[in-house]
C-alpha atoms as a PDB file:
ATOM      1  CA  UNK A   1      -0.071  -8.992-104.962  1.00  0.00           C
ATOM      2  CA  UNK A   2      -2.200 -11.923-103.659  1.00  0.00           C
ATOM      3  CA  UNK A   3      -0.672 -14.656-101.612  1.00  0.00           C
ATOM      4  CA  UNK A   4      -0.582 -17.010-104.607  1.00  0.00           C
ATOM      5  CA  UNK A   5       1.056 -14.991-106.628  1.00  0.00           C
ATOM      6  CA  UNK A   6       3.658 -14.661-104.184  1.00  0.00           C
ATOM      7  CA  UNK A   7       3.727 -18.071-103.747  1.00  0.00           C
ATOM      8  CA  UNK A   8       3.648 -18.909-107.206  1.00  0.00           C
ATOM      9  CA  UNK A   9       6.598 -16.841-107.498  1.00  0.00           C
ATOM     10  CA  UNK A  10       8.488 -18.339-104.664  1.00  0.00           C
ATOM     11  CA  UNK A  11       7.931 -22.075-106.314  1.00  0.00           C
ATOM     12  CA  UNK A  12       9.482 -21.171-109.361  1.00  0.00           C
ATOM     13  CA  UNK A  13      12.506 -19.633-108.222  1.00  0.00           C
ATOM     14  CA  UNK A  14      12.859 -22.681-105.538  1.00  0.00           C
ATOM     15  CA  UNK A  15      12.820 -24.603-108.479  1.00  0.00           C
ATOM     16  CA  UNK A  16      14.985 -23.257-110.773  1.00  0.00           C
ATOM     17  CA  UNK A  17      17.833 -22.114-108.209  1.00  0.00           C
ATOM     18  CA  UNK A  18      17.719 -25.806-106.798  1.00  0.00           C
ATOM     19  CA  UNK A  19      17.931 -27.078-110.661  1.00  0.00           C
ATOM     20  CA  UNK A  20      20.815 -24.686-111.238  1.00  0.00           C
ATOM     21  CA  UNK A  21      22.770 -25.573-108.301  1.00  0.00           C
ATOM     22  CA  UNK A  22      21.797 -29.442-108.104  1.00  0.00           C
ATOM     23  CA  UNK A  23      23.666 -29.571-111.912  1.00  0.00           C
ATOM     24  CA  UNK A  24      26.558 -27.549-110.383  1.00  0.00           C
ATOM     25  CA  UNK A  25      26.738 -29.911-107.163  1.00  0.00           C
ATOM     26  CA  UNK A  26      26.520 -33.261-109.498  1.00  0.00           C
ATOM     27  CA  UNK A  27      28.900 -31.833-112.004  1.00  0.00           C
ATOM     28  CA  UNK A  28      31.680 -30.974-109.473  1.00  0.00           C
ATOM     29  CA  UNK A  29      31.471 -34.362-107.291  1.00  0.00           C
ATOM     30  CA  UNK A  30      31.520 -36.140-110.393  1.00  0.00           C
ATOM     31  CA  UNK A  31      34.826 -34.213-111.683  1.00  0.00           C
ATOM     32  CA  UNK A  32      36.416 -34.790-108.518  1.00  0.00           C
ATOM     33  CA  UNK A  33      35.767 -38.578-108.234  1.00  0.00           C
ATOM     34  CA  UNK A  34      35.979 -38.877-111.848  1.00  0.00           C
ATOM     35  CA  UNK A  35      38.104 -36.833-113.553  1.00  0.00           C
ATOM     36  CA  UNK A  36      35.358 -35.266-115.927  1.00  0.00           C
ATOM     37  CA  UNK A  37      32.347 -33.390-115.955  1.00  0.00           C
ATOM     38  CA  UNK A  38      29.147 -34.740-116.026  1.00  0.00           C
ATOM     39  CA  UNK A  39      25.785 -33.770-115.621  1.00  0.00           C
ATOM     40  CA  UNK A  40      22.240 -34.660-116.565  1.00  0.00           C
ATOM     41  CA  UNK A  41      20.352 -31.417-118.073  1.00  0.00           C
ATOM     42  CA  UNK A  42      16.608 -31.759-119.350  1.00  0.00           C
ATOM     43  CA  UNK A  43      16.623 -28.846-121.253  1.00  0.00           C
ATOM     44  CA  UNK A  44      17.481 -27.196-124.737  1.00  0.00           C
ATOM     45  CA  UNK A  45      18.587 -24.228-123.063  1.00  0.00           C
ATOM     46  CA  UNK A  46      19.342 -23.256-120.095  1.00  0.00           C
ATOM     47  CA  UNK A  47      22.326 -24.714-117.489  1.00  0.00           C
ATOM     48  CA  UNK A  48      19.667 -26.777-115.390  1.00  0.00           C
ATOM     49  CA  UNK A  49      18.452 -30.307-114.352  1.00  0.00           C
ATOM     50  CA  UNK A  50      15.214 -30.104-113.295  1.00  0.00           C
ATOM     51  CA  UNK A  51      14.880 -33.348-111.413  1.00  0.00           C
ATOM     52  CA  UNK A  52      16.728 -31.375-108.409  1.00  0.00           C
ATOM     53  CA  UNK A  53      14.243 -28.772-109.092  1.00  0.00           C
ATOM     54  CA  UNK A  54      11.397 -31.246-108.330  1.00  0.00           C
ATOM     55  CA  UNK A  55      13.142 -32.893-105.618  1.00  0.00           C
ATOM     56  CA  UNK A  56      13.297 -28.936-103.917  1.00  0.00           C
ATOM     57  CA  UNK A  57       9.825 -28.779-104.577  1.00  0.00           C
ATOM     58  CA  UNK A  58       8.955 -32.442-102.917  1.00  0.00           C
ATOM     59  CA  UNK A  59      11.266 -31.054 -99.635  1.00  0.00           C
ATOM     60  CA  UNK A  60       8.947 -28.039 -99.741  1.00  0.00           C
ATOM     61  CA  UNK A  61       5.387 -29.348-100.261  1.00  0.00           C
ATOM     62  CA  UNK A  62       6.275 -32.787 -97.622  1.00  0.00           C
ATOM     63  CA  UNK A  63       7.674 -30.094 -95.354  1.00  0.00           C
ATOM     64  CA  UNK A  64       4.481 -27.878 -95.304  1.00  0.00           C
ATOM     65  CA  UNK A  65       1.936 -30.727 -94.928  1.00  0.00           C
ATOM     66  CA  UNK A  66       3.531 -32.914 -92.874  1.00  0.00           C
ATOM     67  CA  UNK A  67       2.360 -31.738 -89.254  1.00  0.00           C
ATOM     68  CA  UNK A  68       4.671 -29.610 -87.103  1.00  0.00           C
ATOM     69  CA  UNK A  69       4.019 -32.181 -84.287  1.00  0.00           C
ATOM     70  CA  UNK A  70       6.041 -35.171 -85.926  1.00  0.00           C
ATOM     71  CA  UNK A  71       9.569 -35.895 -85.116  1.00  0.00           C
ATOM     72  CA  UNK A  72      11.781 -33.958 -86.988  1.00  0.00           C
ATOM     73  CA  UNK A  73      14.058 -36.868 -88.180  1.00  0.00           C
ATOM     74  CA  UNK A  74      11.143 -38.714 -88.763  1.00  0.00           C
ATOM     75  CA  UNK A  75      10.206 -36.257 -91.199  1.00  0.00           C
ATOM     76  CA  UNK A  76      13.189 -35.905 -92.650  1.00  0.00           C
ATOM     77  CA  UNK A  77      12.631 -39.557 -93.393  1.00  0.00           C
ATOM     78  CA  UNK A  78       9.246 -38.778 -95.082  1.00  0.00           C
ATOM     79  CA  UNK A  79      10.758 -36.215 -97.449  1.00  0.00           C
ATOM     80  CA  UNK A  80      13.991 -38.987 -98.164  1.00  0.00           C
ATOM     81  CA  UNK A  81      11.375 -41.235 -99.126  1.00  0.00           C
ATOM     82  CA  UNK A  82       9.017 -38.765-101.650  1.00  0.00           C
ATOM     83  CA  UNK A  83      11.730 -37.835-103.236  1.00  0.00           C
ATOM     84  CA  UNK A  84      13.283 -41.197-103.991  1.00  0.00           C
ATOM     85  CA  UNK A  85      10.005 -42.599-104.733  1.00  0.00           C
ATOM     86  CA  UNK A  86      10.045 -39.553-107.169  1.00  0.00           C
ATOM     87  CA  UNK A  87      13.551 -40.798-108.655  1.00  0.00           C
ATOM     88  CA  UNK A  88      12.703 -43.721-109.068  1.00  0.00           C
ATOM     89  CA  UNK A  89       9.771 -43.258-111.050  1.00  0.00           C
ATOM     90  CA  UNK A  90      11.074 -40.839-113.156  1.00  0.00           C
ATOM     91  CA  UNK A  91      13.909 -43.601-113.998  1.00  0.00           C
ATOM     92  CA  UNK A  92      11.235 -46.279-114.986  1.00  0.00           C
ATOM     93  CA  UNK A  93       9.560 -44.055-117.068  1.00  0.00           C
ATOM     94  CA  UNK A  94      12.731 -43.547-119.132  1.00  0.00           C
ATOM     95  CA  UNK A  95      13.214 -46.935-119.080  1.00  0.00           C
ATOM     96  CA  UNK A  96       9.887 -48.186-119.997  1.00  0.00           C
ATOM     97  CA  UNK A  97       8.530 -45.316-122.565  1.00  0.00           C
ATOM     98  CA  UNK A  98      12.255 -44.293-124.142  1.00  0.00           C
ATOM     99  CA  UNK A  99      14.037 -47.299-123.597  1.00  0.00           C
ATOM    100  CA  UNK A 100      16.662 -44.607-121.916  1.00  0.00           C
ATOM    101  CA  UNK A 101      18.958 -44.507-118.737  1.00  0.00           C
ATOM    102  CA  UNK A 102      20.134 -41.194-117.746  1.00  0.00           C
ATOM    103  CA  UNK A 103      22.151 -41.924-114.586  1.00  0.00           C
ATOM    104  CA  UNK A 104      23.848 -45.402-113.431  1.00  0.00           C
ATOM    105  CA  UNK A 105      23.624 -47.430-110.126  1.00  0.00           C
ATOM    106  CA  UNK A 106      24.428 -50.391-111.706  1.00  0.00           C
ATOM    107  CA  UNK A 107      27.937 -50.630-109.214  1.00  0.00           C
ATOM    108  CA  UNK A 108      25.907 -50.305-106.507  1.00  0.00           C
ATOM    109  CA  UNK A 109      25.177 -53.421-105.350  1.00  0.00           C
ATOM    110  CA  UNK A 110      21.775 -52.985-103.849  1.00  0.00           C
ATOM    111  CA  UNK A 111      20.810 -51.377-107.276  1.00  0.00           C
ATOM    112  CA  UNK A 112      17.499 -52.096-108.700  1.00  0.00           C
ATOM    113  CA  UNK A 113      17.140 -51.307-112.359  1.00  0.00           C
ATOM    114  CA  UNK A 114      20.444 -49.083-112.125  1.00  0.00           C
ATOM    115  CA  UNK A 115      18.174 -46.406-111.441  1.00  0.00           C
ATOM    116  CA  UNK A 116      17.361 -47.123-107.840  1.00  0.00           C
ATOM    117  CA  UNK A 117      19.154 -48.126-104.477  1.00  0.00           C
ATOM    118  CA  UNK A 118      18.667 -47.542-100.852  1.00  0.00           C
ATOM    119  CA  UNK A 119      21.942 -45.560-100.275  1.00  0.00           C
ATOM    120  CA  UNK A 120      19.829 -42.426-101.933  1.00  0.00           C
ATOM    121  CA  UNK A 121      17.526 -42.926 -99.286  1.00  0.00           C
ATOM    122  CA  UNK A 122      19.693 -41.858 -96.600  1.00  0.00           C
ATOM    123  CA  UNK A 123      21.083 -39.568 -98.718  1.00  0.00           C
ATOM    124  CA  UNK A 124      17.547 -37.867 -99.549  1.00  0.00           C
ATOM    125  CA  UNK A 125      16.877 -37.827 -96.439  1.00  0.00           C
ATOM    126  CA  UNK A 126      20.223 -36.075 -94.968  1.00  0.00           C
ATOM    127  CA  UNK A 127      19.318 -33.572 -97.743  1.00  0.00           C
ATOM    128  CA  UNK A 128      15.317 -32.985 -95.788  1.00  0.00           C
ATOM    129  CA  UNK A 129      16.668 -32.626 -92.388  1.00  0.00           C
ATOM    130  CA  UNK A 130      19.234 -30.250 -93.592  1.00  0.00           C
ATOM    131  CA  UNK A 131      16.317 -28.601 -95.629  1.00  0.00           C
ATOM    132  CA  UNK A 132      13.854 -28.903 -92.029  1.00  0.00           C
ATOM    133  CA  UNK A 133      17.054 -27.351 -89.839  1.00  0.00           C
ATOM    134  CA  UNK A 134      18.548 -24.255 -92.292  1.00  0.00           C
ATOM    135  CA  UNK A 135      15.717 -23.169 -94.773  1.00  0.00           C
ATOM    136  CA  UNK A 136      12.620 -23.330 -92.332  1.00  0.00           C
ATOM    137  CA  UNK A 137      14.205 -21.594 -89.670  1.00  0.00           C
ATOM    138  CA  UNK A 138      15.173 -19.424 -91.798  1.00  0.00           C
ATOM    139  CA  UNK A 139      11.429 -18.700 -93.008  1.00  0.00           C
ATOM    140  CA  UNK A 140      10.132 -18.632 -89.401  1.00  0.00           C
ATOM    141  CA  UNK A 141      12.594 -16.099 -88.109  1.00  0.00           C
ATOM    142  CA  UNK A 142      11.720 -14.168 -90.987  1.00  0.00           C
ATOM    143  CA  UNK A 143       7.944 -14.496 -90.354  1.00  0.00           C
ATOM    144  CA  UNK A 144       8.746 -13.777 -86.939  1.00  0.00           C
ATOM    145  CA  UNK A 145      10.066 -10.385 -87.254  1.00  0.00           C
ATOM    146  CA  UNK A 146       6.963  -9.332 -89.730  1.00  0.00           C
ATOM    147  CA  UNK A 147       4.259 -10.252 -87.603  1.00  0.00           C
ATOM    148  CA  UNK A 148       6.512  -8.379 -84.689  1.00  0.00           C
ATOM    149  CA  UNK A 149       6.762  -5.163 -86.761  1.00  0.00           C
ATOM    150  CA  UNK A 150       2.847  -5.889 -88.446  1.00  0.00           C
ATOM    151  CA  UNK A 151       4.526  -5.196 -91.868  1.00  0.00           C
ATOM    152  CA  UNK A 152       2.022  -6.466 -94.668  1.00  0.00           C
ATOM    153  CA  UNK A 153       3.815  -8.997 -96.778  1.00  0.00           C
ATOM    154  CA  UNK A 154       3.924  -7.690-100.052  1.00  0.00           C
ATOM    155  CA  UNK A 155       5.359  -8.505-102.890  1.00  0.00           C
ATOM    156  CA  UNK A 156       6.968  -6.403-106.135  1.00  0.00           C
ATOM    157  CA  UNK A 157       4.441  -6.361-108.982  1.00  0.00           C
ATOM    158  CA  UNK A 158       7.148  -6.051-111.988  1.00  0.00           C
ATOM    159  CA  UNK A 159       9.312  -9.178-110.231  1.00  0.00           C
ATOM    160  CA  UNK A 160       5.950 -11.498-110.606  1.00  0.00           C
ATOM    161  CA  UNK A 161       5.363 -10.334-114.151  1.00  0.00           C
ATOM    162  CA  UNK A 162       9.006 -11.551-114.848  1.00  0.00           C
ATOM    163  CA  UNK A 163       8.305 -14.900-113.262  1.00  0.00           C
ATOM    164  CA  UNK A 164       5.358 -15.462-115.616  1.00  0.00           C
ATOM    165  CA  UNK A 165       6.990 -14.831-118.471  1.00  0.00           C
ATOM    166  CA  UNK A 166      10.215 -16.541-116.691  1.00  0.00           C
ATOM    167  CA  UNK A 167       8.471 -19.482-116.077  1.00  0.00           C
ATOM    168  CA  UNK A 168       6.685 -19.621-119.642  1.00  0.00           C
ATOM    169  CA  UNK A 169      10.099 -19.626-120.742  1.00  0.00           C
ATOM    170  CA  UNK A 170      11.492 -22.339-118.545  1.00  0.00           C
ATOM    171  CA  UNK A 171       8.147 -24.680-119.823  1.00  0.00           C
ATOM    172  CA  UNK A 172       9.110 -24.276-123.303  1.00  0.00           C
ATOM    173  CA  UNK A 173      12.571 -25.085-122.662  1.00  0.00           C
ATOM    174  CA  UNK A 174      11.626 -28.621-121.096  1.00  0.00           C
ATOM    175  CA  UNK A 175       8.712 -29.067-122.952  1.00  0.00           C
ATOM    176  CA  UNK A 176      11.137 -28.897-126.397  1.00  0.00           C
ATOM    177  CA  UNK A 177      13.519 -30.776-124.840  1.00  0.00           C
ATOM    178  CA  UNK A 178      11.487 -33.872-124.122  1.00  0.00           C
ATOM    179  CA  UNK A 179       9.813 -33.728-127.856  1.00  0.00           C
ATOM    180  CA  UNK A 180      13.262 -33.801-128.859  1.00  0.00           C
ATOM    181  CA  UNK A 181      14.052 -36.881-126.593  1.00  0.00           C
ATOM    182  CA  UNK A 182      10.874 -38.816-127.752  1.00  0.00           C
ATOM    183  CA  UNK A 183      11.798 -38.361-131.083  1.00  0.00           C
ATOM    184  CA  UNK A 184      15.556 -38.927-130.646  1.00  0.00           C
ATOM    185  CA  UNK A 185      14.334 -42.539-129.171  1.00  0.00           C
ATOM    186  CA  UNK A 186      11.666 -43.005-132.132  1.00  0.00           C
ATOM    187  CA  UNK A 187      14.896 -42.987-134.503  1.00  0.00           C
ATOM    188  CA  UNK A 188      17.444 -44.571-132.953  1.00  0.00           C
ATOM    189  CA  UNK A 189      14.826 -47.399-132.506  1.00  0.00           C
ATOM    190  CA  UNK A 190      14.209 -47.546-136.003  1.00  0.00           C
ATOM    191  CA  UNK A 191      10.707 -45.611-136.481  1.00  0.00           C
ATOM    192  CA  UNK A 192      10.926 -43.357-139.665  1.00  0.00           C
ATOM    193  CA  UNK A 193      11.109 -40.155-139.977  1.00  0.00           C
ATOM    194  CA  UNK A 194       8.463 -39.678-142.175  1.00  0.00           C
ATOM    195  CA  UNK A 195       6.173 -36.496-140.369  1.00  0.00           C
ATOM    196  CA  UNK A 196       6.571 -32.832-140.272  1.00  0.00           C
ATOM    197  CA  UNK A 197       7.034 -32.559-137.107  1.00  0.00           C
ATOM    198  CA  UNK A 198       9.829 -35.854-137.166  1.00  0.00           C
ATOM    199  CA  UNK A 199      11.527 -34.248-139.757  1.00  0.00           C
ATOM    200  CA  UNK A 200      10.913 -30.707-138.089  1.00  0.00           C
ATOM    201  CA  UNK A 201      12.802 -32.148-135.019  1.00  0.00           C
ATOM    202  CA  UNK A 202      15.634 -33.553-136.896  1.00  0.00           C
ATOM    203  CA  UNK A 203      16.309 -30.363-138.530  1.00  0.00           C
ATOM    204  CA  UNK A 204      16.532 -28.566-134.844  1.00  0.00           C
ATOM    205  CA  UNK A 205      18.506 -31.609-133.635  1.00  0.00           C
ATOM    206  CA  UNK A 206      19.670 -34.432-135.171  1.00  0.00           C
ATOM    207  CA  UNK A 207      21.493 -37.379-133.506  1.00  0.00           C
ATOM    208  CA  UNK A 208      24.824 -35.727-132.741  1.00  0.00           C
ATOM    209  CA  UNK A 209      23.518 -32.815-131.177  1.00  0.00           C
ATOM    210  CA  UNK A 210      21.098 -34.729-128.916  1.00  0.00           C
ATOM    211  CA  UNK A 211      24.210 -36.842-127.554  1.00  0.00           C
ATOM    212  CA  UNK A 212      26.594 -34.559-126.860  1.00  0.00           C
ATOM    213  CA  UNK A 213      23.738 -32.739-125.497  1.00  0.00           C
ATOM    214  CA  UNK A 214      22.679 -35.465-122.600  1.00  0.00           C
ATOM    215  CA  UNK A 215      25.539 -36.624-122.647  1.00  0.00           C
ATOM    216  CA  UNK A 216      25.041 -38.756-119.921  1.00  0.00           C
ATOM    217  CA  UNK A 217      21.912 -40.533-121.456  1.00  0.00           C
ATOM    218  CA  UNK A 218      22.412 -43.950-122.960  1.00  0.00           C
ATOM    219  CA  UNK A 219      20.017 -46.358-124.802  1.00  0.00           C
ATOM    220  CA  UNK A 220      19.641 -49.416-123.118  1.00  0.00           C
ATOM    221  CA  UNK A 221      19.824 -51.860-126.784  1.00  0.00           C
ATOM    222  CA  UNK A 222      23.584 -49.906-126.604  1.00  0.00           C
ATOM    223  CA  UNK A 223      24.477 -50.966-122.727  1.00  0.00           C
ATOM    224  CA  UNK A 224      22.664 -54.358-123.873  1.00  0.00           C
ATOM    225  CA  UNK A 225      20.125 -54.444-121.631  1.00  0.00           C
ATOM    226  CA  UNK A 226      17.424 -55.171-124.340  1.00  0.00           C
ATOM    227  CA  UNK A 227      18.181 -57.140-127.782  1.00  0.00           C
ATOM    228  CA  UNK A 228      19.569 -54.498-130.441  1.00  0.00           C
ATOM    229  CA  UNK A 229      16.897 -52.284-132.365  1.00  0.00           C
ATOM    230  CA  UNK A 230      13.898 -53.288-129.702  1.00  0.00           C
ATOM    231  CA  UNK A 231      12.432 -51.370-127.011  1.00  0.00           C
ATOM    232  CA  UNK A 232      10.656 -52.101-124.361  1.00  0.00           C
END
């Protein structure tokens, strides 16, 4: 195997472990605190929110370019701040393309949009230095003791097949899921269904399903934000 395939592999499963156990994280806090489960998946299919997915993937790319030489709580920081940069862009695009919310800071005073406030900085960023002290020691030890015994690093042919086809898998799973959002939005915001593909999507998923689906996502006519029917 060639050292992007191994990586390849490695990104995917980063990304789809962190996904996994982000949703398990969120959903237990919030059952604790709340009384009820909640979560915020992105997909038809499997258990998984993705945006903790990406957020594992910010803490590993910031992590790998940011030089060695900086201050590790300063880099800690710098990962805090990609990934709620990357938060917070992902909630105006809901906002401004679906006319969506999918999570709430609105009781937050220092909110901005109910989709972004500085507490989830800090936060973020306790999440990279924990990332900077346990996983990449981890990896250098490991490193360590190859290059000490000169074992090649290589890497099971029949696991990376299953990744591609793994990862194939996971893409179509999102990639349905957010045609099924954009046309969820086109109805509820009064565009007709009047195309194969509309109808197509209704048939898969109407209304219902979608909600009790993402269950935590709310139109923002509903939480009147905007005027009733319009979208932004």
């Amino acid at each position: 195997m060639t050292e992007k395939q191994r990586e390849f592999d490695k990104l995917v499963w980063i990304f789809t472990l962190c996904s996994f156990i982000g949703l398990i994280c969120e959903g237990t806090y919030t059952y604790l605190h709340t009384g009820h489960w909640e979560n915020h998946v992105i997909t038809m299919i499997l258990p998984i929110c993705p945006i903790y997915g990406v957020g594992a993937l910010v803490f590993y790319t910031a992590s790998h370019k940011i030089s060695d030489k900086v201050n590790i709580f300063i880099k800690a920081l710098l990962i805090g701040t990609c990934a709620t940069a990357m938060e917070f862009l992902c909630g105006l695009f809901l906002r401004y393309a679906l006319g969506m919310r999918a999570w709430d800071y609105t009781e937050i005073p220092t909110n901005v949009l109910g989709i972004f406030c500085p507490e989830f900085l800090v936060i973020w960023s306790v999440f990279g230095l924990i990332y900077l002290f346990v996983v990449k020691q981890i990896t250098r030890r490991r490193e360590a003791r190859l290059k000490e015994n000169k074992q090649p690093k290589t890497g099971n042919k029949a696991f990376h097949i299953f990744t591609v086809i793994f990862s194939i898998f996971l893409f179509l799973d999102m990639l349905s899921a957010w045609v099924l959002i954009f046309f969820w939005s086109d109805r509820h915001y009064g565009d007709p269904v009047d195309t194969k593909a509309e109808i197509t999507a209704v048939q898969i998923a109407d209304d219902s399903d979608m909600q009790n689906r993402f269950v935590e996502w709310h139109f923002l006519d509903d939480l009147g934000e905007i005027p009733k029917g319009q979208r932004r």
